[in-house]
PDB file of N, CA and C in Angstrom:
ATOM      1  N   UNK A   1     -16.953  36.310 -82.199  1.00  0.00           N
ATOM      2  CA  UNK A   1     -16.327  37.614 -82.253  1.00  0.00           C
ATOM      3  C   UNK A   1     -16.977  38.566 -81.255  1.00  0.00           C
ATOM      4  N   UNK A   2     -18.094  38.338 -81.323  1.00  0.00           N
ATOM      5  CA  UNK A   2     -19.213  39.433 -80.023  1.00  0.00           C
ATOM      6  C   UNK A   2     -18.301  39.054 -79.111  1.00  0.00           C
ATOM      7  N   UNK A   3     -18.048  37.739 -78.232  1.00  0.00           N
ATOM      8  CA  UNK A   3     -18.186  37.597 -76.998  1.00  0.00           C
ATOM      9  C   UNK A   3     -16.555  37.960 -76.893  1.00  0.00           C
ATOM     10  N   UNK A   4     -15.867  38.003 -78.026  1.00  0.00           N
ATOM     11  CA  UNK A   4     -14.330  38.250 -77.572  1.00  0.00           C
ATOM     12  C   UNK A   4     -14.224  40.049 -77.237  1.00  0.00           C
ATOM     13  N   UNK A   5     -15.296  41.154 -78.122  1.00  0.00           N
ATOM     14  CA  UNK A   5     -15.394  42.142 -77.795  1.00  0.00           C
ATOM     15  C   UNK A   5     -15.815  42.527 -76.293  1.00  0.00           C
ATOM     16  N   UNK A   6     -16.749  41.469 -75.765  1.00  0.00           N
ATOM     17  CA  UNK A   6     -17.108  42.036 -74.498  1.00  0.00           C
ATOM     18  C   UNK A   6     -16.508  41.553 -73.473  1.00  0.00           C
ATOM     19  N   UNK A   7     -15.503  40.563 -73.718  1.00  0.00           N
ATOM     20  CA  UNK A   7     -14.682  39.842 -72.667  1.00  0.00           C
ATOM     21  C   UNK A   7     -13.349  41.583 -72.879  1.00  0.00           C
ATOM     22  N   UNK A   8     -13.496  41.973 -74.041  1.00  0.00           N
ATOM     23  CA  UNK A   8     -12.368  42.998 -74.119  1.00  0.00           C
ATOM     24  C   UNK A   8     -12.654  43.873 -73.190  1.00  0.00           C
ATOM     25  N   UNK A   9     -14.200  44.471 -73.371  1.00  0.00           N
ATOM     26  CA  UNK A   9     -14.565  45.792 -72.628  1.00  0.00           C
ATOM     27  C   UNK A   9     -14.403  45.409 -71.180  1.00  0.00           C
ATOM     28  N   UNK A  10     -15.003  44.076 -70.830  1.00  0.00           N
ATOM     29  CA  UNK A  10     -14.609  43.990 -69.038  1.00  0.00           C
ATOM     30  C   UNK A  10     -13.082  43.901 -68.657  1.00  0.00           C
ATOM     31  N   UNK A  11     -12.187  43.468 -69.770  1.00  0.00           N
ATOM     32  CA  UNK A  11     -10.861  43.782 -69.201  1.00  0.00           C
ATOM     33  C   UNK A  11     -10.673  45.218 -69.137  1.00  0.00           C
ATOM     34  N   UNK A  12     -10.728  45.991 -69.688  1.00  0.00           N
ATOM     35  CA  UNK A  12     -10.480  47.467 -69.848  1.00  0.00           C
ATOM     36  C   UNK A  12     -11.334  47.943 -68.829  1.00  0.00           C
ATOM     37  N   UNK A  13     -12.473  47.500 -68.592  1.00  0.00           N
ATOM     38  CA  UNK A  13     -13.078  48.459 -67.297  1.00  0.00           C
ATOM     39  C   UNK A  13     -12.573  48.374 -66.237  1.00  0.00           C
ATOM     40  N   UNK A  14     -11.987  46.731 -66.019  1.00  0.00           N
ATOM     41  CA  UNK A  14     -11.443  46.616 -64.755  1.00  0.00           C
ATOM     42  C   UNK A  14      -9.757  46.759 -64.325  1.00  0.00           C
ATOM     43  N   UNK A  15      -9.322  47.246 -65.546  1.00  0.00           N
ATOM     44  CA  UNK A  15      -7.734  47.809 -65.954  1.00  0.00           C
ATOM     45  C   UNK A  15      -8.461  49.081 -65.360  1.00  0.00           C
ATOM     46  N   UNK A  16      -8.985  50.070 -65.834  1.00  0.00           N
ATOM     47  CA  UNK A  16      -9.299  51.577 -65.201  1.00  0.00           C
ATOM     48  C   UNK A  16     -10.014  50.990 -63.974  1.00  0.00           C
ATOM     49  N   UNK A  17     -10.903  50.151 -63.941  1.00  0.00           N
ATOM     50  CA  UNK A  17     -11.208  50.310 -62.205  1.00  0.00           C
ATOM     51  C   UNK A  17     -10.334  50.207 -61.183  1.00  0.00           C
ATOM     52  N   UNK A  18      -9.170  49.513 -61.275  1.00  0.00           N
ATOM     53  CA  UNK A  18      -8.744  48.332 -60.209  1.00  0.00           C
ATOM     54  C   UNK A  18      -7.618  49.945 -59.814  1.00  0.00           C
ATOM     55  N   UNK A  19      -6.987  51.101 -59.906  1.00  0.00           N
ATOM     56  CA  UNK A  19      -6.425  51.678 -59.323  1.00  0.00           C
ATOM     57  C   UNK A  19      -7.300  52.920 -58.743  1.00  0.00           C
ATOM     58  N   UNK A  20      -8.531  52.892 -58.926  1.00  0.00           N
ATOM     59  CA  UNK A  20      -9.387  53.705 -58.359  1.00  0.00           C
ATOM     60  C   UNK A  20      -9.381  53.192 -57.097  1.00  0.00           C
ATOM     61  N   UNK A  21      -9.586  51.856 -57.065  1.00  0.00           N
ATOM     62  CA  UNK A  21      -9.689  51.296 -55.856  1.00  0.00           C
ATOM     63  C   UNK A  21      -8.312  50.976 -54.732  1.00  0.00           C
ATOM     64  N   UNK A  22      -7.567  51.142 -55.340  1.00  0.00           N
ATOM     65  CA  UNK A  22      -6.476  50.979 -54.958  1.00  0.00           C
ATOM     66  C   UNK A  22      -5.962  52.784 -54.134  1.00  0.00           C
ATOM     67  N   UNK A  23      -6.314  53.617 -54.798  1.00  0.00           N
ATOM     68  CA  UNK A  23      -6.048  54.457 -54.196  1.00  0.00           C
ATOM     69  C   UNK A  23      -6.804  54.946 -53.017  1.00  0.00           C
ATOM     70  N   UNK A  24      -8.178  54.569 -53.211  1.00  0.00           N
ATOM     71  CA  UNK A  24      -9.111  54.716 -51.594  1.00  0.00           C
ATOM     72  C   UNK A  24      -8.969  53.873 -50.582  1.00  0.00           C
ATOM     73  N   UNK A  25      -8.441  52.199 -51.145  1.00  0.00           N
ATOM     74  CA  UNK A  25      -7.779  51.786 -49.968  1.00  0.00           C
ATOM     75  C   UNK A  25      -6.558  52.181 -48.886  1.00  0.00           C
ATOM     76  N   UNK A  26      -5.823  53.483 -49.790  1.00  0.00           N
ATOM     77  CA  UNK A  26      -4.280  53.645 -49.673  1.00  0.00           C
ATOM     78  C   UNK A  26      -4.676  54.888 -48.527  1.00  0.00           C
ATOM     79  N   UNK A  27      -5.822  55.177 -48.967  1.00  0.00           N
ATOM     80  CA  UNK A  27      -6.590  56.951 -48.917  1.00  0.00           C
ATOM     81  C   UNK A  27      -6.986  56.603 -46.979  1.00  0.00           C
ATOM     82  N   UNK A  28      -7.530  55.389 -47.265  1.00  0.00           N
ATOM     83  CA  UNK A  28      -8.573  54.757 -46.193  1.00  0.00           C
ATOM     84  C   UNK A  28      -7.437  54.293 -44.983  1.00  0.00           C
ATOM     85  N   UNK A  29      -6.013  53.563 -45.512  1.00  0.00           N
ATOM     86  CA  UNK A  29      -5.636  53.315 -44.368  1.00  0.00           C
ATOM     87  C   UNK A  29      -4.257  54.904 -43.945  1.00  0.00           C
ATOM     88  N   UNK A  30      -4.136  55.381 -44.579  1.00  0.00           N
ATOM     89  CA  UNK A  30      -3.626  56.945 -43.953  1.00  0.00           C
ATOM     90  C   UNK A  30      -4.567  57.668 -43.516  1.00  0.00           C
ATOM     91  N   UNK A  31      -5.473  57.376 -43.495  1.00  0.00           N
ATOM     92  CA  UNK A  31      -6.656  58.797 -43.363  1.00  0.00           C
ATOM     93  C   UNK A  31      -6.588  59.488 -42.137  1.00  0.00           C
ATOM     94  N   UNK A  32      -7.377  59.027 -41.302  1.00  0.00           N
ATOM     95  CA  UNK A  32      -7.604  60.065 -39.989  1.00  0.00           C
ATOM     96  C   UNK A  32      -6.641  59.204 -39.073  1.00  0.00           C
ATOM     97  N   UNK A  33      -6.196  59.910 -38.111  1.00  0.00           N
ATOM     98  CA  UNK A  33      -5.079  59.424 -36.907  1.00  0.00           C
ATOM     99  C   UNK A  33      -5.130  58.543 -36.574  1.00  0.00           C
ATOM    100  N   UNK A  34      -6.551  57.988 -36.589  1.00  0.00           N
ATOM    101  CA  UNK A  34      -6.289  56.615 -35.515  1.00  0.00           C
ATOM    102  C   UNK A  34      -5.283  55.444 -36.385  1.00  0.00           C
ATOM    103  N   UNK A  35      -4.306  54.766 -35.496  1.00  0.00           N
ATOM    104  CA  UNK A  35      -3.020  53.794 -36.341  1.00  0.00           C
ATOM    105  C   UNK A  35      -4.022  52.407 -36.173  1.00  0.00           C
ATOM    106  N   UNK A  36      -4.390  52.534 -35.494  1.00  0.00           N
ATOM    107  CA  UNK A  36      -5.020  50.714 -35.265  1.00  0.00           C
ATOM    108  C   UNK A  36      -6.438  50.485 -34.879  1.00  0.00           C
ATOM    109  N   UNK A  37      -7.053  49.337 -34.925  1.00  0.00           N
ATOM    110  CA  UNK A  37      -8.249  48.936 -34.411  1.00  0.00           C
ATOM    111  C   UNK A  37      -9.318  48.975 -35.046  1.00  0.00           C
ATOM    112  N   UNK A  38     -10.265  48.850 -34.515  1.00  0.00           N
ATOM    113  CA  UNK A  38     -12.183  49.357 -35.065  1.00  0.00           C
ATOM    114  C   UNK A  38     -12.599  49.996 -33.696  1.00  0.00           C
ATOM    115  N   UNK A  39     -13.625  50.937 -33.330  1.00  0.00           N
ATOM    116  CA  UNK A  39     -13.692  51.496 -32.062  1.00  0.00           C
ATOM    117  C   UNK A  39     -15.086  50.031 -31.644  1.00  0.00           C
ATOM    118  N   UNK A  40     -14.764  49.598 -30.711  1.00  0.00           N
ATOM    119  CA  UNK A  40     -15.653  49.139 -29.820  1.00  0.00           C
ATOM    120  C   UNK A  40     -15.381  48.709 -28.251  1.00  0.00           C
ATOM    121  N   UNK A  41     -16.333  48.187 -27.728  1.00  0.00           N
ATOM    122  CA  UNK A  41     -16.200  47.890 -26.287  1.00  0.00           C
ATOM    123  C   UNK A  41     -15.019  46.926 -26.366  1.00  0.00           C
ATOM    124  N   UNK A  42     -14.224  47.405 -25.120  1.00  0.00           N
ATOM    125  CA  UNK A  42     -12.885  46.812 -25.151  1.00  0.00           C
ATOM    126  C   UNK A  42     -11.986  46.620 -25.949  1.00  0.00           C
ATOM    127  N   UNK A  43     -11.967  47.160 -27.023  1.00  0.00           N
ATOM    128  CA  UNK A  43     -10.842  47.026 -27.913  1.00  0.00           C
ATOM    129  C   UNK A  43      -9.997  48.322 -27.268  1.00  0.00           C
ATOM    130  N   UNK A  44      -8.390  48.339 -27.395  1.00  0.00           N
ATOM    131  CA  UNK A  44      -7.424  49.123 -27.897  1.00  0.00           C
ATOM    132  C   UNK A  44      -7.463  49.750 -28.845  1.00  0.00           C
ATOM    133  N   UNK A  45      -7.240  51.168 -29.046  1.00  0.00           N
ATOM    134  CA  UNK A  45      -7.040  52.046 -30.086  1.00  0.00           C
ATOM    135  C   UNK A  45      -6.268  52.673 -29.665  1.00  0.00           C
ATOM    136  N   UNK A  46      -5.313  53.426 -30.709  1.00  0.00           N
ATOM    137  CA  UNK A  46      -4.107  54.594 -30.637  1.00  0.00           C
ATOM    138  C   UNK A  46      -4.611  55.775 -31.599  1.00  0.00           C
ATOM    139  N   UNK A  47      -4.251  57.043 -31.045  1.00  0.00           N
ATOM    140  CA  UNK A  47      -4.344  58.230 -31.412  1.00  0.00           C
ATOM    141  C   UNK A  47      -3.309  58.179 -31.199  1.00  0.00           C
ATOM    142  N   UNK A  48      -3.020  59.734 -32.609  1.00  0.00           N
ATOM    143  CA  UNK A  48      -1.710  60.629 -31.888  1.00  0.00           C
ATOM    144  C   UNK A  48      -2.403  61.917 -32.296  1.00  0.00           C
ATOM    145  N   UNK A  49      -2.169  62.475 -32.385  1.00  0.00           N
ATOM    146  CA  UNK A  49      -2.532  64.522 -32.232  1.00  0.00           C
ATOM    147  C   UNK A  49      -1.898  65.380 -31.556  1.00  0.00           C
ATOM    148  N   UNK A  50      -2.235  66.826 -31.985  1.00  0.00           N
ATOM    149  CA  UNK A  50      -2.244  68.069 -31.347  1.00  0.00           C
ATOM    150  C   UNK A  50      -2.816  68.299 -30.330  1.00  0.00           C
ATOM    151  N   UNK A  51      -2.588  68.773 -29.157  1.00  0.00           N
ATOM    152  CA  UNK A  51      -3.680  68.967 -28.268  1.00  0.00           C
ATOM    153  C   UNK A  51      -4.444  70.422 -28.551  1.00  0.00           C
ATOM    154  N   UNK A  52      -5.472  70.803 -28.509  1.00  0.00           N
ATOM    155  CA  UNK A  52      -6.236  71.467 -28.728  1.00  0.00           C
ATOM    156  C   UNK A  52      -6.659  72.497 -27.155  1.00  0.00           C
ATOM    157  N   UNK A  53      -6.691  71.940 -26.299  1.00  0.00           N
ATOM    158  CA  UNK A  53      -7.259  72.477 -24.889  1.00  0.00           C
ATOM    159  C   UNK A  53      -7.192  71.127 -23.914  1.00  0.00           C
ATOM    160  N   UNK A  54      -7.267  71.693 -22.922  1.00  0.00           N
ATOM    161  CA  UNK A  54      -7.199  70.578 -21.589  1.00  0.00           C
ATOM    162  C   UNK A  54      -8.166  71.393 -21.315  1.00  0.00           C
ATOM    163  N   UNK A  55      -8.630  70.241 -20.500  1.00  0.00           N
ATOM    164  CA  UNK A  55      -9.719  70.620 -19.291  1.00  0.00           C
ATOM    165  C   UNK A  55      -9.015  71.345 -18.069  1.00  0.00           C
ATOM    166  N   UNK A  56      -9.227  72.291 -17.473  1.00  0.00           N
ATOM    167  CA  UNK A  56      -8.686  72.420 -15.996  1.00  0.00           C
ATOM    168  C   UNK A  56      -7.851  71.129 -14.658  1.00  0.00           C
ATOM    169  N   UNK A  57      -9.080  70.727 -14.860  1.00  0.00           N
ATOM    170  CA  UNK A  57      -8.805  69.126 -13.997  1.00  0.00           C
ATOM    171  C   UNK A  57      -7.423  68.685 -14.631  1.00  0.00           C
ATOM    172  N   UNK A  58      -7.468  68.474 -15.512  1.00  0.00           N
ATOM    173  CA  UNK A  58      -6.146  68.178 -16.580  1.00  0.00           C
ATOM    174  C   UNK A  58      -6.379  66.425 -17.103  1.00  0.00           C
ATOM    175  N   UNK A  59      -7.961  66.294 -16.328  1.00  0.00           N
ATOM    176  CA  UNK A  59      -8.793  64.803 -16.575  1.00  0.00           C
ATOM    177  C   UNK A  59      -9.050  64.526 -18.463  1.00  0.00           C
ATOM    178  N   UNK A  60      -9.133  65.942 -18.968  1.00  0.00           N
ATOM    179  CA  UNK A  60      -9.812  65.711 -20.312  1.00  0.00           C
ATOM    180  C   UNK A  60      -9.002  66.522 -21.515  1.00  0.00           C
ATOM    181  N   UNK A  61      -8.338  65.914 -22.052  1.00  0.00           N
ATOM    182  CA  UNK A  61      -7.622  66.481 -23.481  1.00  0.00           C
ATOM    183  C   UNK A  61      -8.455  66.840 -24.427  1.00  0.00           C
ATOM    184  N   UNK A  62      -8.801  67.564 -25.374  1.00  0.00           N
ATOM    185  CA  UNK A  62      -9.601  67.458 -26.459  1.00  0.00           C
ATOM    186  C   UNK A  62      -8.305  67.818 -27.480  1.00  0.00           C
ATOM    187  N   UNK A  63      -8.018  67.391 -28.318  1.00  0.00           N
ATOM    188  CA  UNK A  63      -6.904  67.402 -29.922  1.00  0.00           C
ATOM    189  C   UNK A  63      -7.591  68.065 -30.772  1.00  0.00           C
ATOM    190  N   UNK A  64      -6.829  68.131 -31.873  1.00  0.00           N
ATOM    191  CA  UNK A  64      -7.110  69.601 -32.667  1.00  0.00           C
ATOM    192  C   UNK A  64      -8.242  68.864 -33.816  1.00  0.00           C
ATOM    193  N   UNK A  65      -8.520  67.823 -33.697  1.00  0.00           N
ATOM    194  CA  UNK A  65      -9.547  66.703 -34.921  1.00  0.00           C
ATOM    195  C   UNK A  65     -10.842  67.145 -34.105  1.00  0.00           C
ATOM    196  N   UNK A  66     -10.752  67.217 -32.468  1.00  0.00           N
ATOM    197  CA  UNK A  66     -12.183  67.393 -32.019  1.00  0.00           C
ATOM    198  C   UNK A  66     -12.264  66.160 -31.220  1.00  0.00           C
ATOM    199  N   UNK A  67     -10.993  65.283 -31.228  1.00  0.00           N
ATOM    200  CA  UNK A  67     -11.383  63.845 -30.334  1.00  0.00           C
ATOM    201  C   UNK A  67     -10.903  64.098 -28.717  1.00  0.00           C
ATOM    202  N   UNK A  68     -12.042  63.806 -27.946  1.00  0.00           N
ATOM    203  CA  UNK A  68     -12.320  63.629 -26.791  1.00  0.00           C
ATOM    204  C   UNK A  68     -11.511  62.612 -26.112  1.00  0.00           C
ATOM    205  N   UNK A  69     -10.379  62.570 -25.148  1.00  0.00           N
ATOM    206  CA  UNK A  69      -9.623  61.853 -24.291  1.00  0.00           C
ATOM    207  C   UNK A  69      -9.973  61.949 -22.616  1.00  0.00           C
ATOM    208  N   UNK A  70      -9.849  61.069 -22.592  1.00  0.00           N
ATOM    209  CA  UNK A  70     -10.577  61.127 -21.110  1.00  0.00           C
ATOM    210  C   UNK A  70      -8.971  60.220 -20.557  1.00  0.00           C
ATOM    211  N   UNK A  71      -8.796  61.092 -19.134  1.00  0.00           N
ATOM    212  CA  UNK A  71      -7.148  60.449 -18.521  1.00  0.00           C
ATOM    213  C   UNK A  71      -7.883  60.012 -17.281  1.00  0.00           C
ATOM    214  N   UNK A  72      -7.922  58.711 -16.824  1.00  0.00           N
ATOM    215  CA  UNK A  72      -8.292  58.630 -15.654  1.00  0.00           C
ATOM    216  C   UNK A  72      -7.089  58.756 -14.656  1.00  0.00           C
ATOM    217  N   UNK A  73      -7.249  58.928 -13.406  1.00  0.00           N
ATOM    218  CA  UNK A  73      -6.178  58.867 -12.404  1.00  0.00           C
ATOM    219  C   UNK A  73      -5.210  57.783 -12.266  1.00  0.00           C
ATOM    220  N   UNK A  74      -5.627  56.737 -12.972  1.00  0.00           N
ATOM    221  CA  UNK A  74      -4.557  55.323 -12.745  1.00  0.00           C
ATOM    222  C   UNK A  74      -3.467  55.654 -14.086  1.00  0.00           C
ATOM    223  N   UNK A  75      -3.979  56.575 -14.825  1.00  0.00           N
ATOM    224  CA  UNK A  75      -2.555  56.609 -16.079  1.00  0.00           C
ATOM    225  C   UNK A  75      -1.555  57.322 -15.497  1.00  0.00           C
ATOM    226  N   UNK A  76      -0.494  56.841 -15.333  1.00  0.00           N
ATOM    227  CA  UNK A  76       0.840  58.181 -14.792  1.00  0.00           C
ATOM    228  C   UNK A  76       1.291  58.876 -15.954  1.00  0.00           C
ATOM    229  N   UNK A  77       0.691  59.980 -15.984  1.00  0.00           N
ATOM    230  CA  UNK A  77       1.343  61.278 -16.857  1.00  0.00           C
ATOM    231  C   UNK A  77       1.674  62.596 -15.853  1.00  0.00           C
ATOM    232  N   UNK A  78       2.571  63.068 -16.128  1.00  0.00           N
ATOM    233  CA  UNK A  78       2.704  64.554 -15.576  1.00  0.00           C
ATOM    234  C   UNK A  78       1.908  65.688 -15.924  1.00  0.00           C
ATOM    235  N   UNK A  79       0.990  65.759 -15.963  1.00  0.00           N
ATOM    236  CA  UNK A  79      -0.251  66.382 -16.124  1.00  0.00           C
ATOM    237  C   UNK A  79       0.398  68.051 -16.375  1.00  0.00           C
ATOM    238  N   UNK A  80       1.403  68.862 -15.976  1.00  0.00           N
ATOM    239  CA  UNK A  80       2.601  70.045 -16.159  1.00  0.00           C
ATOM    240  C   UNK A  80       2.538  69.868 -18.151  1.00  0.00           C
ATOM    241  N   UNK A  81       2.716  68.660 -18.671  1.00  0.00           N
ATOM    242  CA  UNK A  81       3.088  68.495 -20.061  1.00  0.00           C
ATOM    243  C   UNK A  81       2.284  68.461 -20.668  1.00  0.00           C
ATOM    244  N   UNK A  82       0.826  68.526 -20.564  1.00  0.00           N
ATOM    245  CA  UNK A  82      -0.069  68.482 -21.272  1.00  0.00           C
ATOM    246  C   UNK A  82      -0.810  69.974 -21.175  1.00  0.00           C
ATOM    247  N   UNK A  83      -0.013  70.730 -22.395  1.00  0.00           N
ATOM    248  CA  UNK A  83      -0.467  71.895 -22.964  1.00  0.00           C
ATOM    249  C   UNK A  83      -1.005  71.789 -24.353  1.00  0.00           C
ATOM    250  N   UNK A  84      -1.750  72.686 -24.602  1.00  0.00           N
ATOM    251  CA  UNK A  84      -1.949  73.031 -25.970  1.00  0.00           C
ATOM    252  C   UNK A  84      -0.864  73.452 -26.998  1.00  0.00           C
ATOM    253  N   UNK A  85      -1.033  72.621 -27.895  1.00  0.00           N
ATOM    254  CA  UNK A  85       0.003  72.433 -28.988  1.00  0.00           C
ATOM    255  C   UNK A  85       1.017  71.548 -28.713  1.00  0.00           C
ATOM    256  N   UNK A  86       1.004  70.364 -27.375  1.00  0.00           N
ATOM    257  CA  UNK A  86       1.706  69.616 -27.259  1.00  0.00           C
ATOM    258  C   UNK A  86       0.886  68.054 -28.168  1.00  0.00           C
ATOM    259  N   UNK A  87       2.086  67.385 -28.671  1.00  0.00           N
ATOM    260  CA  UNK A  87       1.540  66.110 -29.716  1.00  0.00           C
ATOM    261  C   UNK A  87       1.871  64.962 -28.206  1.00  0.00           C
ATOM    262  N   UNK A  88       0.487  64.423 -28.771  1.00  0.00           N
ATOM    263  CA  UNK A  88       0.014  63.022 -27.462  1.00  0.00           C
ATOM    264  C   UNK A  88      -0.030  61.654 -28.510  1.00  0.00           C
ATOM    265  N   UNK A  89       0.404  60.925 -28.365  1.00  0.00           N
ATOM    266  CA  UNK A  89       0.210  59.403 -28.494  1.00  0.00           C
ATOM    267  C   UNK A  89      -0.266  58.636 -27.738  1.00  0.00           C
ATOM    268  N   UNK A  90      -1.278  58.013 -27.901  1.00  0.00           N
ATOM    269  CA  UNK A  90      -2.637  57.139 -26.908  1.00  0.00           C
ATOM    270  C   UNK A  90      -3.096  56.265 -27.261  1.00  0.00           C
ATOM    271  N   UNK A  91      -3.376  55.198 -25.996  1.00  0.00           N
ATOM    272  CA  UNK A  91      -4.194  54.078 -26.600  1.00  0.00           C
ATOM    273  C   UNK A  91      -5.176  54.424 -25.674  1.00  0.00           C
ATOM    274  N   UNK A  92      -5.936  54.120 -25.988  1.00  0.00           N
ATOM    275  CA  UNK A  92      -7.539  54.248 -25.571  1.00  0.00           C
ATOM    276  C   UNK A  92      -8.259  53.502 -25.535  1.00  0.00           C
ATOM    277  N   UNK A  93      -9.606  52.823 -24.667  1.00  0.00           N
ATOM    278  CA  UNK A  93     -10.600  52.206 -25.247  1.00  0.00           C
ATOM    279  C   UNK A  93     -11.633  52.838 -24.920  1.00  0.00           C
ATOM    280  N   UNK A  94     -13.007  52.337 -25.912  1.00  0.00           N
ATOM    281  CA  UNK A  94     -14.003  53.148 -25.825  1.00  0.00           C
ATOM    282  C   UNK A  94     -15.129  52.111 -24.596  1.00  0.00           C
ATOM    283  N   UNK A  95     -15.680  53.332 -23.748  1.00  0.00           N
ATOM    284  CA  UNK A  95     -15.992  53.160 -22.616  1.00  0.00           C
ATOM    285  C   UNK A  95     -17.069  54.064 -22.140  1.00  0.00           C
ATOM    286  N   UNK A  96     -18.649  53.655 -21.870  1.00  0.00           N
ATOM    287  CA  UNK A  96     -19.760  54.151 -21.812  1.00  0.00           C
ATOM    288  C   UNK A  96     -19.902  55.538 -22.698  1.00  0.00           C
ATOM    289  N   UNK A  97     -19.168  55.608 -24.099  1.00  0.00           N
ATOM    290  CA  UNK A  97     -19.230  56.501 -25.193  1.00  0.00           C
ATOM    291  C   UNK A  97     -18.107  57.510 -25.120  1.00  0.00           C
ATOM    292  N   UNK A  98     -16.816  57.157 -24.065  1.00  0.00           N
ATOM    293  CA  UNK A  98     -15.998  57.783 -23.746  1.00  0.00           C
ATOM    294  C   UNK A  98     -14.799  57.061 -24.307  1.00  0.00           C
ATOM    295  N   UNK A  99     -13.496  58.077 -24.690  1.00  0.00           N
ATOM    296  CA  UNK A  99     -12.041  57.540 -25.325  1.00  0.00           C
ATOM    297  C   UNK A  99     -11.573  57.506 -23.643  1.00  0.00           C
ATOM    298  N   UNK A 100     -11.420  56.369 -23.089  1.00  0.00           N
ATOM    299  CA  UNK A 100     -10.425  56.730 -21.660  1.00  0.00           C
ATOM    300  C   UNK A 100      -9.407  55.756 -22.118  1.00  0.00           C
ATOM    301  N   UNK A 101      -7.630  56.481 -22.050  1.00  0.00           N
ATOM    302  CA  UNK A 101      -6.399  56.670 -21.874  1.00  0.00           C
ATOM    303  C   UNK A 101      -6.349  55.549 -21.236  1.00  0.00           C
ATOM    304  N   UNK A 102      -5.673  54.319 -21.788  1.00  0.00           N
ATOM    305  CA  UNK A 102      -5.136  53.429 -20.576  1.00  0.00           C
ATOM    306  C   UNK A 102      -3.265  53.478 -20.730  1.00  0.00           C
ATOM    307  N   UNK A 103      -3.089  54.440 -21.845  1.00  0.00           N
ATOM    308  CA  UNK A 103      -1.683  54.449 -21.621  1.00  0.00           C
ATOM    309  C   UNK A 103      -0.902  56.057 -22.751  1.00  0.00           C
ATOM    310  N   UNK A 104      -0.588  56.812 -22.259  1.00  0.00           N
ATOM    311  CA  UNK A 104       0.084  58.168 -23.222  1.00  0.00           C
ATOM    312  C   UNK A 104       1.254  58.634 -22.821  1.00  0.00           C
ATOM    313  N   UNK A 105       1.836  59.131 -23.914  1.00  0.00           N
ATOM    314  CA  UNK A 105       3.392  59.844 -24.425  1.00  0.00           C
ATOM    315  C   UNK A 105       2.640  61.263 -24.867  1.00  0.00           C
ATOM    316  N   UNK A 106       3.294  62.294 -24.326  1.00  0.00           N
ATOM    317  CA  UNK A 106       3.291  63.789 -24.708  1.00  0.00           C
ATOM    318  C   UNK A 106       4.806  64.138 -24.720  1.00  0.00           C
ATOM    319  N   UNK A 107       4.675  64.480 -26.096  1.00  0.00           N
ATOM    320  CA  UNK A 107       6.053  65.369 -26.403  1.00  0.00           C
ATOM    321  C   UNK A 107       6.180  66.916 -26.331  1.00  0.00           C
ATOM    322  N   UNK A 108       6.576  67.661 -26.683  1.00  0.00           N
ATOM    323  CA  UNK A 108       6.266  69.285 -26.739  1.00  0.00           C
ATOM    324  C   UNK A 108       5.899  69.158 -28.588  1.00  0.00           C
ATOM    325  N   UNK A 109       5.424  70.135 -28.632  1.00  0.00           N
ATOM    326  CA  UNK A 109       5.123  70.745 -30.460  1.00  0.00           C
ATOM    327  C   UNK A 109       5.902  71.397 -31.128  1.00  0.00           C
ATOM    328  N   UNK A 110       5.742  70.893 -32.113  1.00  0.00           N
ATOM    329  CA  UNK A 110       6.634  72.148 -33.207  1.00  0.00           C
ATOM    330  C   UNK A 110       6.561  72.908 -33.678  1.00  0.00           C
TER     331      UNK A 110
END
């Protein structure tokens, strides 16, 4: 009889655990912008965001999260479209501690 009580309590703990967990996984893959990847050397990653400020050069986006884009000269963007409060979609890889752009879409904002 003991062991049928405590086989009870671990079902019931893990009846209330198992959607705790379920919701930080749910939490974990909506969370912050990035849609894909893990950040490391040579991998692909995608952002999308707000733009926050350009650099002058029109070399460096910063988005409204605080993430750093770096456009090198080989991406063809119209550099005219990249204003603040315009939404960017990017893949990126990370590169001597830098996000550099190997490919982006800028739309206008809403």
């Amino acid at each position: 009889m003991n062991n049928t009580r405590r086989i009870f309590r671990i079902l019931i703990a893990l009846l209330v655990a198992m959607p705790i967990v379920w919701v930080g996984e749910i939490h974990a893959q909506t969370g912050p912008q990035f849609a894909q990847g893990v950040p490391g050397a040579g991998q692909t990653m995608q952002i999308e965001g707000k733009i926050a400020s350009v650099d002058p050069s029109g070399r460096m986006v910063t988005l409204d999260d605080g993430t750093q884009l770096t456009i090198p000269p080989t991406v063809n963007i119209q550099r005219e479209t990249l204003k603040e409060g315009s939404i960017v979609k990017a893949s990126f890889e990370e590169k001597g501690g830098q996000k550099v752009v190997t490919s982006m879409q800028v739309r206008p904002g809403s």
